[in-house]
Structure formats: structure tokens, C-alpha cells
Protein backbone atom coordinates (compact mmCIF):
# COMPACT_ATOMS: atom_id res chain seq x y z
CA UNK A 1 1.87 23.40 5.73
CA UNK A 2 3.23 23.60 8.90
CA UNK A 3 0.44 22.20 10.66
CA UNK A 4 0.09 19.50 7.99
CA UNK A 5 3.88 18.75 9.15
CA UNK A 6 3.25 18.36 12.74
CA UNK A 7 -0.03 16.45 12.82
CA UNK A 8 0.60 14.11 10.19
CA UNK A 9 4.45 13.49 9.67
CA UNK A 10 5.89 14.43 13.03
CA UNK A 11 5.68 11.13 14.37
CA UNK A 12 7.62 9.52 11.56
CA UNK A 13 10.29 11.78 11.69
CA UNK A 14 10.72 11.49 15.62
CA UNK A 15 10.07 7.53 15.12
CA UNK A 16 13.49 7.53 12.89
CA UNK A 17 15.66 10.01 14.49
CA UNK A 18 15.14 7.71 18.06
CA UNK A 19 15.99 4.99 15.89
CA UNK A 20 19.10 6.49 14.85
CA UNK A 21 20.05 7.31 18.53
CA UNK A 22 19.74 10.92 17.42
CA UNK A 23 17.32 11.80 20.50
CA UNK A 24 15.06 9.51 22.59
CA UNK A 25 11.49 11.64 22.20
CA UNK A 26 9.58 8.82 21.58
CA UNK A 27 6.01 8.92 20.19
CA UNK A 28 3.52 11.90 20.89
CA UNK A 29 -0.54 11.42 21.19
CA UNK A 30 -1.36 13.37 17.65
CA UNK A 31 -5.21 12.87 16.70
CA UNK A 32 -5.30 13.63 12.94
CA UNK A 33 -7.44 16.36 12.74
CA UNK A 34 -9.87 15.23 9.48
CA UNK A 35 -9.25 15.94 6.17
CA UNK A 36 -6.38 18.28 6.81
CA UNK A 37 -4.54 16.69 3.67
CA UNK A 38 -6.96 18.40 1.74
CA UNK A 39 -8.24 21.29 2.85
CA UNK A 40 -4.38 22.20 3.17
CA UNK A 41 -3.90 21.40 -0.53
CA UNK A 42 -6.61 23.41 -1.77
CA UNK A 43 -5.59 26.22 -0.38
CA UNK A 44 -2.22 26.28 -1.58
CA UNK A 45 -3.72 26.07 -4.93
CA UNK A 46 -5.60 29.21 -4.15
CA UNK A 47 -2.21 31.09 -2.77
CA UNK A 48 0.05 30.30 -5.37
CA UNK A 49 -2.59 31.55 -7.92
CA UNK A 50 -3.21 34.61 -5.78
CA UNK A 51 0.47 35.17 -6.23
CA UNK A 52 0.29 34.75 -9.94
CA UNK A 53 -2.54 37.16 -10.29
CA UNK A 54 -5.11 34.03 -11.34
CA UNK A 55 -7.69 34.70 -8.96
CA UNK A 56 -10.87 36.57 -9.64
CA UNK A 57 -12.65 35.87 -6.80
CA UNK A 58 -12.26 36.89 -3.01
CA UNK A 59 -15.31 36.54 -1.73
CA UNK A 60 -14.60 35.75 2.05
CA UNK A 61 -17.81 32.83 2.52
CA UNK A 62 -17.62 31.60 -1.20
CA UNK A 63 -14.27 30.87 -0.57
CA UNK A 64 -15.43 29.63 3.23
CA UNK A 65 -17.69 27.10 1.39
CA UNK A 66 -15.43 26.16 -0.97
CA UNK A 67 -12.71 25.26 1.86
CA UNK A 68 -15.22 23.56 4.41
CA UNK A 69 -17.15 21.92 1.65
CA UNK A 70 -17.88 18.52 3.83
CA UNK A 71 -18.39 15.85 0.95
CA UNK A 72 -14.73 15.86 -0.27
CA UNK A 73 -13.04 16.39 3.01
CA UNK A 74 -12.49 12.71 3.75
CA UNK A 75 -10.72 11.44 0.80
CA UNK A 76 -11.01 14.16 -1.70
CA UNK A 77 -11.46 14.77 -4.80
CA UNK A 78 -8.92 17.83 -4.14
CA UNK A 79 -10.71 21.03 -5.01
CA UNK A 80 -9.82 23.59 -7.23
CA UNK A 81 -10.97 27.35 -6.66
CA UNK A 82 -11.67 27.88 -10.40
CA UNK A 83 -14.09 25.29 -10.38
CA UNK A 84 -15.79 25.52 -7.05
CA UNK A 85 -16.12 29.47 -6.03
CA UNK A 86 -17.80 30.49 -9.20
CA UNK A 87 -21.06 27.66 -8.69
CA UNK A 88 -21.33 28.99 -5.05
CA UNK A 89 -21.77 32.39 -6.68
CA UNK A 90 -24.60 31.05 -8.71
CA UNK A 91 -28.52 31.37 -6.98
CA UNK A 92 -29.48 28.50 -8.46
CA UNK A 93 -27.49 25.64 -6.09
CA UNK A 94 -29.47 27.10 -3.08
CA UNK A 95 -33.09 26.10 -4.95
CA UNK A 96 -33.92 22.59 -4.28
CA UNK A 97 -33.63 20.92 -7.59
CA UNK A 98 -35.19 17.06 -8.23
CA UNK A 99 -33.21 16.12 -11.30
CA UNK A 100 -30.25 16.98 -8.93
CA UNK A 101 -31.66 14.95 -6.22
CA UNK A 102 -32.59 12.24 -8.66
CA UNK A 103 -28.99 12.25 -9.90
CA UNK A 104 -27.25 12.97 -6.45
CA UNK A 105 -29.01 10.04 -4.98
CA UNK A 106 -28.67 7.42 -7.51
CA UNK A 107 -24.97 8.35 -7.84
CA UNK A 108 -24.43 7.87 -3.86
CA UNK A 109 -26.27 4.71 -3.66
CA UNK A 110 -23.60 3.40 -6.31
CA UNK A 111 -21.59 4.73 -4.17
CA UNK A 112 -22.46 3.14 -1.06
CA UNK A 113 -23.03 -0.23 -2.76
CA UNK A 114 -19.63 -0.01 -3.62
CA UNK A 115 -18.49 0.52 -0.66
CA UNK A 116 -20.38 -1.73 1.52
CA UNK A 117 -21.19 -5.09 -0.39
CA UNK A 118 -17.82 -4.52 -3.18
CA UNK A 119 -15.03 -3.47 -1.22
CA UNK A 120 -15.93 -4.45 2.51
CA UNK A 121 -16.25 -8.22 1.19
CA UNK A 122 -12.40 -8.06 0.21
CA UNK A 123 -11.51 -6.88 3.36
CA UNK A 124 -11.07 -10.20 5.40
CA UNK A 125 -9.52 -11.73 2.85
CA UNK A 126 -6.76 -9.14 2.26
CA UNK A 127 -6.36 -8.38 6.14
CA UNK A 128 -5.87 -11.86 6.82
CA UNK A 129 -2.92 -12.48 4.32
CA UNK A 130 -1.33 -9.11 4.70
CA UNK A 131 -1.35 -9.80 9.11
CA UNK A 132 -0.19 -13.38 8.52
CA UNK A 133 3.10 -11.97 6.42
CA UNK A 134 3.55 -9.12 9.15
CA UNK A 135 3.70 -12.39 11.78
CA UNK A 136 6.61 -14.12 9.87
CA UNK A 137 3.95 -16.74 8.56
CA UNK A 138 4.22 -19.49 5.91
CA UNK A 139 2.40 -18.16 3.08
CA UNK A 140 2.46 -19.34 -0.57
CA UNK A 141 1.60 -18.63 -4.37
CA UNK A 142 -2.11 -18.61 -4.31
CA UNK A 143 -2.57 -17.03 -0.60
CA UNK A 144 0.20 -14.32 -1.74
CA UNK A 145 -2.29 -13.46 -4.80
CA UNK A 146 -5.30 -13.70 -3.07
CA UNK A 147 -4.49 -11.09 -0.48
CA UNK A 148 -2.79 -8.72 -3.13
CA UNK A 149 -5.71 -8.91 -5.68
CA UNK A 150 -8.43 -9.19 -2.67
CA UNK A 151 -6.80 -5.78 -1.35
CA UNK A 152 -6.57 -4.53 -5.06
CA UNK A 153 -10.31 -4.87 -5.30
CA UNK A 154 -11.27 -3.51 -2.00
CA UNK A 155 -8.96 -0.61 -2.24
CA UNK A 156 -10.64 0.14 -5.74
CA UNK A 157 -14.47 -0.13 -4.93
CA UNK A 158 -13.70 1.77 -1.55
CA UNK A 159 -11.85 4.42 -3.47
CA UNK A 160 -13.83 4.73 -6.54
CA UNK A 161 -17.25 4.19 -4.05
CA UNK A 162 -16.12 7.21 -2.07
CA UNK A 163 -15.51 9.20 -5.04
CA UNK A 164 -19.23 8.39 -5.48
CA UNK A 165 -19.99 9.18 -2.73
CA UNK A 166 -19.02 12.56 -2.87
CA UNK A 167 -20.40 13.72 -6.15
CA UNK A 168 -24.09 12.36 -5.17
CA UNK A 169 -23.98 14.56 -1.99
CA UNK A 170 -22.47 17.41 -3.78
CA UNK A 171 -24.52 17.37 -6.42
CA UNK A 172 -27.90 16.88 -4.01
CA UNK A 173 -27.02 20.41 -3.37
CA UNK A 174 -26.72 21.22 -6.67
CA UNK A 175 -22.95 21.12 -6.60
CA UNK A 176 -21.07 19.22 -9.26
CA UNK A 177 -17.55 17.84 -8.25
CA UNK A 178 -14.49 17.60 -10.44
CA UNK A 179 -13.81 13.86 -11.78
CA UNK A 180 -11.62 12.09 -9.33
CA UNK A 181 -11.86 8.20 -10.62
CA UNK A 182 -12.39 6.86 -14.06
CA UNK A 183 -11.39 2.97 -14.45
CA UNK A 184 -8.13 3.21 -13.71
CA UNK A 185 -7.56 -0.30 -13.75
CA UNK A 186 -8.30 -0.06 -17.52
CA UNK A 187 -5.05 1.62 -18.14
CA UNK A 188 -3.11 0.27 -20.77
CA UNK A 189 0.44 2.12 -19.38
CA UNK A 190 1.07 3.72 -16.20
CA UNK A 191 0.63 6.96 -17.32
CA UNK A 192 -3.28 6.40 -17.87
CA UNK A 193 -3.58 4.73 -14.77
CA UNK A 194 -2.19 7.75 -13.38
CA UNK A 195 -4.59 9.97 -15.71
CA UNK A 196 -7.66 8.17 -13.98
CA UNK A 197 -6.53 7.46 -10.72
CA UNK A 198 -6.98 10.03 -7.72
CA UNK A 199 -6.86 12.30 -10.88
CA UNK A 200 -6.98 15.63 -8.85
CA UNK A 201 -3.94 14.79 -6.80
CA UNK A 202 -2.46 13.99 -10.18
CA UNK A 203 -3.61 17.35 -11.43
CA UNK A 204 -2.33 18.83 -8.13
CA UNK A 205 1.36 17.03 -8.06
CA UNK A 206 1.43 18.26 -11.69
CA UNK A 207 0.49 21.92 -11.78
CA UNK A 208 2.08 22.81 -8.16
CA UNK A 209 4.93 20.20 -7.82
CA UNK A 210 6.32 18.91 -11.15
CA UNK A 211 5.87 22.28 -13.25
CA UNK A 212 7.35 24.62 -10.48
CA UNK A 213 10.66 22.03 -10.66
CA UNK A 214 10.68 22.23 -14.35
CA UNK A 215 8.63 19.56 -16.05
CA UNK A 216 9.98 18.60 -19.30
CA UNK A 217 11.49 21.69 -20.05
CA UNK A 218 15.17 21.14 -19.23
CA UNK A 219 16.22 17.97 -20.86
CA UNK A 220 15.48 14.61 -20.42
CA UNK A 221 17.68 13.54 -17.65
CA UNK A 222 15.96 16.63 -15.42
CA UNK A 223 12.65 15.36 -16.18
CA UNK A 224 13.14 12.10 -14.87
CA UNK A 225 14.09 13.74 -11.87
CA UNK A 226 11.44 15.51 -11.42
CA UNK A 227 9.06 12.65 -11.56
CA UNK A 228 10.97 10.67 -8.89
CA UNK A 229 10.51 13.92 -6.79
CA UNK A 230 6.97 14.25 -7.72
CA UNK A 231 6.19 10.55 -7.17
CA UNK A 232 8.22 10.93 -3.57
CA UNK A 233 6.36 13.01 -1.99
CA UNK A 234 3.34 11.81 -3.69
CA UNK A 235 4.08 8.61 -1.76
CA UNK A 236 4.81 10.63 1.19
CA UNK A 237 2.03 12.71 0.92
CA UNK A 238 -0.21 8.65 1.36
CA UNK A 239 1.30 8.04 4.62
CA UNK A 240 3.96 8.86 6.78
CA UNK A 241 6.37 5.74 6.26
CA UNK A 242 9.02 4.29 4.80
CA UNK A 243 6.71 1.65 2.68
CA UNK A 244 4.43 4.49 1.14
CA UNK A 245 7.71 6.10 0.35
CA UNK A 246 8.68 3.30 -1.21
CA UNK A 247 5.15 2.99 -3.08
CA UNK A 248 6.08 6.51 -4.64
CA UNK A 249 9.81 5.66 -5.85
CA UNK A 250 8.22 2.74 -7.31
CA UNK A 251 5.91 4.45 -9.54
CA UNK A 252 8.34 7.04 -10.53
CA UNK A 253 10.21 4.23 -11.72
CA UNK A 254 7.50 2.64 -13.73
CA UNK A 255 6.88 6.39 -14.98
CA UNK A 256 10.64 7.00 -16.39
CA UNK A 257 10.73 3.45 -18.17
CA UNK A 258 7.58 4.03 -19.82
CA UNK A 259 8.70 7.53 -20.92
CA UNK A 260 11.78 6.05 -22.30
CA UNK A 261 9.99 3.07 -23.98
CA UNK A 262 7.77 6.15 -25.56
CA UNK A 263 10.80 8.05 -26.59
CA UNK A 264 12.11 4.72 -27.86
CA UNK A 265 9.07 3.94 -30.02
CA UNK A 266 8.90 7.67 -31.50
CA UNK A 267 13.43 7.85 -32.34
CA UNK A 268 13.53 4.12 -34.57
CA UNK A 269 9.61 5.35 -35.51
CA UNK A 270 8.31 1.53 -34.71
CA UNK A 271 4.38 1.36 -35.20
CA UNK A 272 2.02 -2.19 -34.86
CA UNK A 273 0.13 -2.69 -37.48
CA UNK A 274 -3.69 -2.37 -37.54
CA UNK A 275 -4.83 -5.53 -36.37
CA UNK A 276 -2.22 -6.11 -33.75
CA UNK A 277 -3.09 -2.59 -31.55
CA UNK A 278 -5.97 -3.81 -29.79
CA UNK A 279 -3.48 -6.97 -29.00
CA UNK A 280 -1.30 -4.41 -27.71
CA UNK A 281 -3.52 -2.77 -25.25
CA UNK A 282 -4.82 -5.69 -24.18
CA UNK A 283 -0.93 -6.71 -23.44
CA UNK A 284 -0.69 -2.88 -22.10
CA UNK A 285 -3.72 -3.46 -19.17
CA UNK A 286 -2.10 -6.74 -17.89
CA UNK A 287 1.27 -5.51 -17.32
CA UNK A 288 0.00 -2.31 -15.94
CA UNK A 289 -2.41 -3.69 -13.76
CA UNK A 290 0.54 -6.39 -12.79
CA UNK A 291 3.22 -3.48 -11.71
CA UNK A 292 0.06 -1.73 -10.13
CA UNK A 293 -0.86 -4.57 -8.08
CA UNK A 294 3.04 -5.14 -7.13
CA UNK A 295 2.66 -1.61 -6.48
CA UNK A 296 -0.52 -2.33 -3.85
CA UNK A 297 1.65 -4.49 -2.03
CA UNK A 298 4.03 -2.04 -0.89
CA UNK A 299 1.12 0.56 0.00
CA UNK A 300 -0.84 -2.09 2.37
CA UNK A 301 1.95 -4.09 3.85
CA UNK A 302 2.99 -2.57 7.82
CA UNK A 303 6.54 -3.56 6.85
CA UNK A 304 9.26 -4.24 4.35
CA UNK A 305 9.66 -7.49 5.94
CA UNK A 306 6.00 -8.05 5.38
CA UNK A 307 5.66 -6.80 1.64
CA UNK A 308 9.27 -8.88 0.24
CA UNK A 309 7.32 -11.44 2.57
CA UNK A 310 3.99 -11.53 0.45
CA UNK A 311 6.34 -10.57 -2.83
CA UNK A 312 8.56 -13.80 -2.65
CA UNK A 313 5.41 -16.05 -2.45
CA UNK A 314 3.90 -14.08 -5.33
CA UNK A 315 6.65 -15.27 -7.21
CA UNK A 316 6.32 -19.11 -6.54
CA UNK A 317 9.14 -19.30 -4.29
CA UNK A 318 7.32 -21.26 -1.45
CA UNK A 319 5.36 -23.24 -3.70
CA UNK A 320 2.22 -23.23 -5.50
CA UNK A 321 -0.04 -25.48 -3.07
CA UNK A 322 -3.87 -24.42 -2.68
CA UNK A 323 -5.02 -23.53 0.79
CA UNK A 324 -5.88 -26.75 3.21
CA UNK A 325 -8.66 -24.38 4.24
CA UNK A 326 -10.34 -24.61 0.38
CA UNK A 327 -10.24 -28.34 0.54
CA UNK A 328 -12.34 -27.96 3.95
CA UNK A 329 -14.93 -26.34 1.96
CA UNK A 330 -15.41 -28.59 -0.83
CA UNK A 331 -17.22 -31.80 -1.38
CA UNK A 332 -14.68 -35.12 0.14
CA UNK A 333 -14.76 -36.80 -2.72
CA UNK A 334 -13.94 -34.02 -4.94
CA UNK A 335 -10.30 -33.13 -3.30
CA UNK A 336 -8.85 -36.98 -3.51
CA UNK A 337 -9.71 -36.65 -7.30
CA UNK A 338 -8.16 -32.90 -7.24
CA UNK A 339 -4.67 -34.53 -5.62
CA UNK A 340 -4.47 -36.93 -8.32
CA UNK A 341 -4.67 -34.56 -10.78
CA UNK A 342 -1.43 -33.09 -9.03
CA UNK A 343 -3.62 -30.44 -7.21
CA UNK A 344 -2.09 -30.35 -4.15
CA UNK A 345 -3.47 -28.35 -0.48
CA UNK A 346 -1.06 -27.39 1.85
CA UNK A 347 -1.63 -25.88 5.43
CA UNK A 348 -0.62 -22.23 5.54
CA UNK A 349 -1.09 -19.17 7.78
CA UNK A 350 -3.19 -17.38 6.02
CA UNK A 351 -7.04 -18.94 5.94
CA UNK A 352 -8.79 -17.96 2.85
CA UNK A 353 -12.20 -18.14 2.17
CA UNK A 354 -13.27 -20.12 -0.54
CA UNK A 355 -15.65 -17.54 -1.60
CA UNK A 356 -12.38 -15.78 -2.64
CA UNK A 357 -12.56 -18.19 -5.63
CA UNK A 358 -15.42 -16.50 -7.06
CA UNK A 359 -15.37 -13.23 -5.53
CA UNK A 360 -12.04 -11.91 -7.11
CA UNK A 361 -12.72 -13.32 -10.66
CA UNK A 362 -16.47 -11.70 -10.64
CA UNK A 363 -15.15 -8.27 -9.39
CA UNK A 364 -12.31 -8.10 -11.84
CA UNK A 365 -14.81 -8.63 -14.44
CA UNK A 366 -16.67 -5.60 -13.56
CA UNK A 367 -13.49 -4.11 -13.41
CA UNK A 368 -12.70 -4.69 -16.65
CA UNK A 369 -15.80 -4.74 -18.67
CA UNK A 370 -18.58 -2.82 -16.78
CA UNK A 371 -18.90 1.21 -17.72
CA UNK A 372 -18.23 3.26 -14.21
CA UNK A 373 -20.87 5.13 -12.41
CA UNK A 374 -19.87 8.54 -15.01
CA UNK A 375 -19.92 6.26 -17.88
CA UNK A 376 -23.76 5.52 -16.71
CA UNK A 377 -24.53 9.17 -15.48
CA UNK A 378 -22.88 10.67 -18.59
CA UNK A 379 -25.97 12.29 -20.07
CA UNK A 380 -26.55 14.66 -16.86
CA UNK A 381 -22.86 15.60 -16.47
CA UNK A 382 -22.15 13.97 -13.40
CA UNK A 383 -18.49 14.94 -12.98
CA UNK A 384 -16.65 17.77 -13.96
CA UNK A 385 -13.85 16.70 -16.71
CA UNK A 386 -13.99 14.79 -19.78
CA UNK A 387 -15.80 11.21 -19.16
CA UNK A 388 -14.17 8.21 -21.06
CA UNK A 389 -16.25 6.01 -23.19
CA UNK A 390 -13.17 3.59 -24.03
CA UNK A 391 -14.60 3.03 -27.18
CA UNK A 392 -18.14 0.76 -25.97
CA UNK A 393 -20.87 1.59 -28.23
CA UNK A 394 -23.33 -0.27 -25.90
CA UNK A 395 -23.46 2.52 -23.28
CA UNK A 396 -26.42 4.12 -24.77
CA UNK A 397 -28.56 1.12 -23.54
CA UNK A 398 -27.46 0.97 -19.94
CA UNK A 399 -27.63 4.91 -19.59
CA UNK A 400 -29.03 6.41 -16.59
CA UNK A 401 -32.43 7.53 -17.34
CA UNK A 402 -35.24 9.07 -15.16
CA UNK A 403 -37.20 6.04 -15.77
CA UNK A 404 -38.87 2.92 -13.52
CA UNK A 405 -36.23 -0.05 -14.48
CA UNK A 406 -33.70 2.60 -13.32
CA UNK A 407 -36.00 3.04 -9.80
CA UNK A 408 -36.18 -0.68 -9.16
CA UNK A 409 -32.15 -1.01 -9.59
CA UNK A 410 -31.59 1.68 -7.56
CA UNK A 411 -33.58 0.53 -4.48
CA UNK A 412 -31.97 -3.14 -4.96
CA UNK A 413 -28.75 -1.13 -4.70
CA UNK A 414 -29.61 0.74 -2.00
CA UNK A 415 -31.03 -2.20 0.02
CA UNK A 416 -28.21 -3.98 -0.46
CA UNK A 417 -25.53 -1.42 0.30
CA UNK A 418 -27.69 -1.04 3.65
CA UNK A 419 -28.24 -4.56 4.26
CA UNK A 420 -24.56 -4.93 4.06
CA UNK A 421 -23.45 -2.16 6.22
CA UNK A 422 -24.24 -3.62 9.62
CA UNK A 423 -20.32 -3.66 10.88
CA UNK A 424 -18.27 -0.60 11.64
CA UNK A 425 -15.91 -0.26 8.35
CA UNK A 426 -14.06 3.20 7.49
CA UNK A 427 -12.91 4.25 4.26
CA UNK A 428 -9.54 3.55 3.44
CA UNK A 429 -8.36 6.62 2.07
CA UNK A 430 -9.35 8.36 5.55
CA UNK A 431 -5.66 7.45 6.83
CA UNK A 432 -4.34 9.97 3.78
């Protein structure tokens, strides 16, 4: 921990006591040493269950490779010792295997397509916005929600390709990884997005952080503290500022009013009638995915000045004028016609592409309707943990299967996840 402290948050601490006149340090050359976030989490898991007597095994390089284990060191998942020591035990993993291969391979090519041709294509669009509000620029409604929902999608495919990522290669070695992504953006509350997002740090703030204070055990106005705590230095814990801090307070919030709309629901015993729950979810994933995208802003933005920046025009209050730069990309005699229909272009900071247009609505389609990669893989348990089948009976028929439609797809996805890798890009989550 305290090497965790100094490499990753002693910056930010000297950064605001100089700012407060307290001393005059300034700024020391730290290189983040990589993945220290988690390796140092895992193995305070495996201390504090040494210390409760919950560890069976002790075995010096089991627990070696379960420490060093390279394919989760860059942006998890967070390992457990339960789950990971006892495989290393087993003879099998160190037998080459071609199902595993077969299913390693196909899983990291998802990954990688992801990664490369899904999330990389958002990036210009969201970088562009976000710098323009950091340089005090004119931005309004529609450049405001193209950058958020642009760096909504790019942080998801980079995140959830990642996760991919790391279960092929672990599992070309015969390893199989705990679940660490499942559709989170399919959440109907904020407690299910938090159930499917990052879900081992969830696991981890829970079991180490939120239990150890208490949990729900002593009274409701305790509990709520606790997840403003949790959800602190889970924000803390993304980056070492005062926006991811923010980030974290933010979602404890949404996490207290949604326990006290539950506890609402269950004291005056108010319950929707058959036909109107699927309504209700449906109501559920739009104003999660709103608060979570309100959320995003906070976690990309450099600033304060630049999120409230990109918030205000989010909420209409510099106008609702389309990008001058659109116009420039469609036919002339199409925009005079769009202006008299009271479709007006303005000149701001930030130039979108028009691609944007259909890029964000094709993406949150997937999103939304698309199984995920475990969904596909389910048959040849591709993730530790329970896999979600949010209720689509037509899974069965695009199944992963050992077969030569599967072969061709995979080699499209592979080309293309190549093909679009030329340029230098690194995974988001690397910074945490």
C-alpha cells in the first residue's frame, strides 16, 4: 500500500498542498510502475484472508503465478486467490489444449476487434470535444453529446475489449479468468450497472472495503455512509484527482437514492402490473445509462471547468445548432432545404465528423441488442461467474461453435482488428 501511495497518489497530494501554500515541493518524475493497482489489490485479498484463516494454499510459485499472471495486469480483472491458485495446481493447464486455443483465440480476436475498429474510432471524436471544453471553447447541444456518448462508446469497447482480451490469453494457457464485464450498459438501475461493470473491483470494494465498515448492518443512515466511502475511494482508486473523486461521490449518490427509492417501493408495497414491467426497465436503462453517461463526463474531463463546460451545453444552454462542419459534408443543396426546415449549423470549436452521425447510433445498437462475447462463448465456460442471458431466447443460434461459419467470422474479425491497428493507441484503463 505504501508503494501504491507514493507512485500513484503522491503527486496529487503534493500538487494540492503547494496549492494551498502549505509547502512549495512541486511535482516529482514518478513513472507508474505497470499494473501496480492490481497486483497490490490482489494481494491484500490474500493477507486479509490469511489473517482470517481462509487460505489453504501457500505454495510459494502458485501463488508467484497467480501474482505475476501478465494478462490481467494492465486493466484487470482483479484476481482472487480462491479462484486462481487452485487451477495452477492442476497438470492439466501446462498440456497444450486446442479447444482452449480455439476458444482463447476467438475470444481475443473479439477482443482486439473491439478494441481497434469499436473503440479507437470514438476516440477523435471524444478527444476533440472534451480538449475544445478544456480551451474555454464555444461548444453546444449536439457537440456536448457527441463527445460524451462518442467517449461513452470508446470507453466501453476499450474496456469490455480488454476484458477480452485477457480471458483469450488466459485461457490459451488453459487458464480461465473471473468475469469482469457483462453489458453493463444494459442496466436497468445503478446497482446492475455496478453488478456488471469492472465487476471484480466491485467484488473487491465490497468484500474488503464496504463489509469491514459495516455494510448494512448498522442502520440505514450508516449504510449510506458507507457507500459514499466505498464509492470515494473507488473514485480515487481511478485516478489521482479531484474529478475522479468527484466521479465516485457521484455514484454513491446515485447508489443511496436508488436504495431509498427500493426501500420506498418495498414500505407503501407499490408493484407495476404485468404488462407495464418491461415498460419499466426499458424506462430503468435510459435513465441509468443517462446518470452513467453524466457520470463519464466527470471521469474524462481534465477539469471541473471543462466537465460543467461540456455539462451546460448538454443541457441546451448554448443552443441546439448542428455543427457548420456537418453541413461541409453534405450535399449543397441538401443544407438550404435543412435551414428552412429550422435546422440550423452554427460554427463551434469542436469539429465533428459526420461519420459521428452513424457511428454512435450503430454502436449503441450493439450495445443494446447484441449478446456480449460470454453470451456467445457461453457453452465452453468462458468466464468464471454466472453469464447473463437477459432473457434472449435467440442465443442458441449465434452460439460459438467449433464450426466453419464461425472460422470465416473470426478471420474477418481478426483482419479487421489488424487492419485497423496501424496507429499507436493504449488502453484506457492503463492510467488506473
Amino acid at each position: 500500500m505504501a508503494l501504491l501511495g507514493y507512485y500513484k497518489y503522491a503527486n496529487f497530494f503534493i500538487a494540492n498542498l503547494d496549492a494551498l501554500n502549505i509547502t512549495h515541493l512541486g511535482t516529482l518524475n514518478i513513472v507508474l510502475p505497470l499494473g501496480i493497482s492490481f497486483f497490490t489489490f490482489t494481494q491484500i485479498a490474500f493477507l486479509v484472508d490469511t489473517s482470517l484463516g481462509e487460505v489453504r494454499e501457500y505454495n510459494l510459485i502458485h501463488y508467484a503465478l497467480f501474482v505475476t499472471y501478465f494478462p490481467h495486469l494492465i486493466a484487470g480483472p482483479i484476481l482472487h486467490h480462491k479462484e486462481m491458485m487452485p487451477q495452477f495446481a492442476q497438470a492439466r493447464i501446462y498440456k497444450f489444449d486446442y479447444a482452449n486455443a480455439s476458444v482463447g483465440l476467438t475470444i481475443f480476436f473479439i477482443g482486439l476487434f473491439k478494441k481497434t475498429f469499436l473503440a479507437d474510432s470514438m476516440a477523435p471524436g471524444a478527444s476533440g470535444v472534451f480538449a475544445a471544453a478544456e480551451a474555454g471553447r464555444y461548444l453546444q447541444f449536439f457537440d456536448a453529446w457527441c463527445g460524451a456518448l462518442a467517449y461513452t462508446l470508446q470507453l466501453y469497447f476499450d474496456f469490455s475489449g480488454y476484458s477480452d482480451m485477457a480471458i483469450g490469453l488466459a485461457r490459451l494457457f488453459g487458464i480461465v479468468l473471473p468475469l469482469n464485464f457483462s453489458s453493463p450498459y444494459k442496466a436497468a438501475n445503478i446497482t446492475e450497472f455496478w453488478r456488471r461493470w469492472h465487476m471484480t473491483l466491485s467484488r473487491f470494494l465490497r468484500d474488503y472495503l464496504y463489509i469491514p465498515l459495516g455494510g448494512n448492518r448498522r442502520g440505514e443512515a450508516r449504510r449510506y455512509l458507507n457507500v459514499m466511502v466505498t464509492m470515494l475511494l473507488g473514485g480515487l482508486w481511478h485516478g489521482a484527482a479531484w474529478t475522479f473523486i468527484a466521479w465516485g461521490a457521484l455514484h454513491g449518490a446515485y447508489l443511496v437514492v436508488h436504495q431509498l427509492w427500493r426501500s420506498a417501493l418495498a414500505r407503501y408495497q407499490i408493484a407495476l402490473p404485468g404488462p407495464w414491467v418491461l415498460l419499466a426497465r426499458v424506462a430503468g436503462i435510459a435513465v441509468t445509462f443517462g446518470a452513467v453517461v453524466t457520470g463519464w463526463v466527470l471521469f474524462r474531463a481534465g477539469s471541473f471547468t471543462g466537465a460543467m463546460r461540456i455539462l451546460a451545453a448538454m443541457s441546451g444552454r448554448h443552443g441546439f445548432g448542428l455543427p457548420q462542419s456537418w453541413a461541409d459534408g453534405l450535399p449543397q443543396d441538401l443544407v438550404p432545404r435543412m435551414e428552412e426546415w429550422g435546422i440550423q449549423f452554427s460554427a463551434t470549436a469542436a469539429q465533428l465528423d459526420l461519420a459521428l452521425i452513424w457511428w454512435i447510433p450503430m454502436l449503441l445498437a450493439m450495445v443494446w441488442f447484441l449478446p456480449n462475447t460470454q453470451q456467445l462463448m457461453r457453452r465452453f465456460t468462458p468466464a468464471l461467474g454466472q453469464i447473463q442471458i437477459d432473457g434472449n431466447s435467440r442465443l442458441d443460434l449465434l452460439a460459438w461453435a467449433p464450426a466453419w461459419r464461425w472460422t470465416i467470422a473470426v478471420a474477418v474479425i481478426g483482419f479487421l482488428a489488424l487492419a485497423s491497428g496501424n496507429d499507436v493507441s493504449q488502453f484506457l484503463y492503463f492510467q488506473f
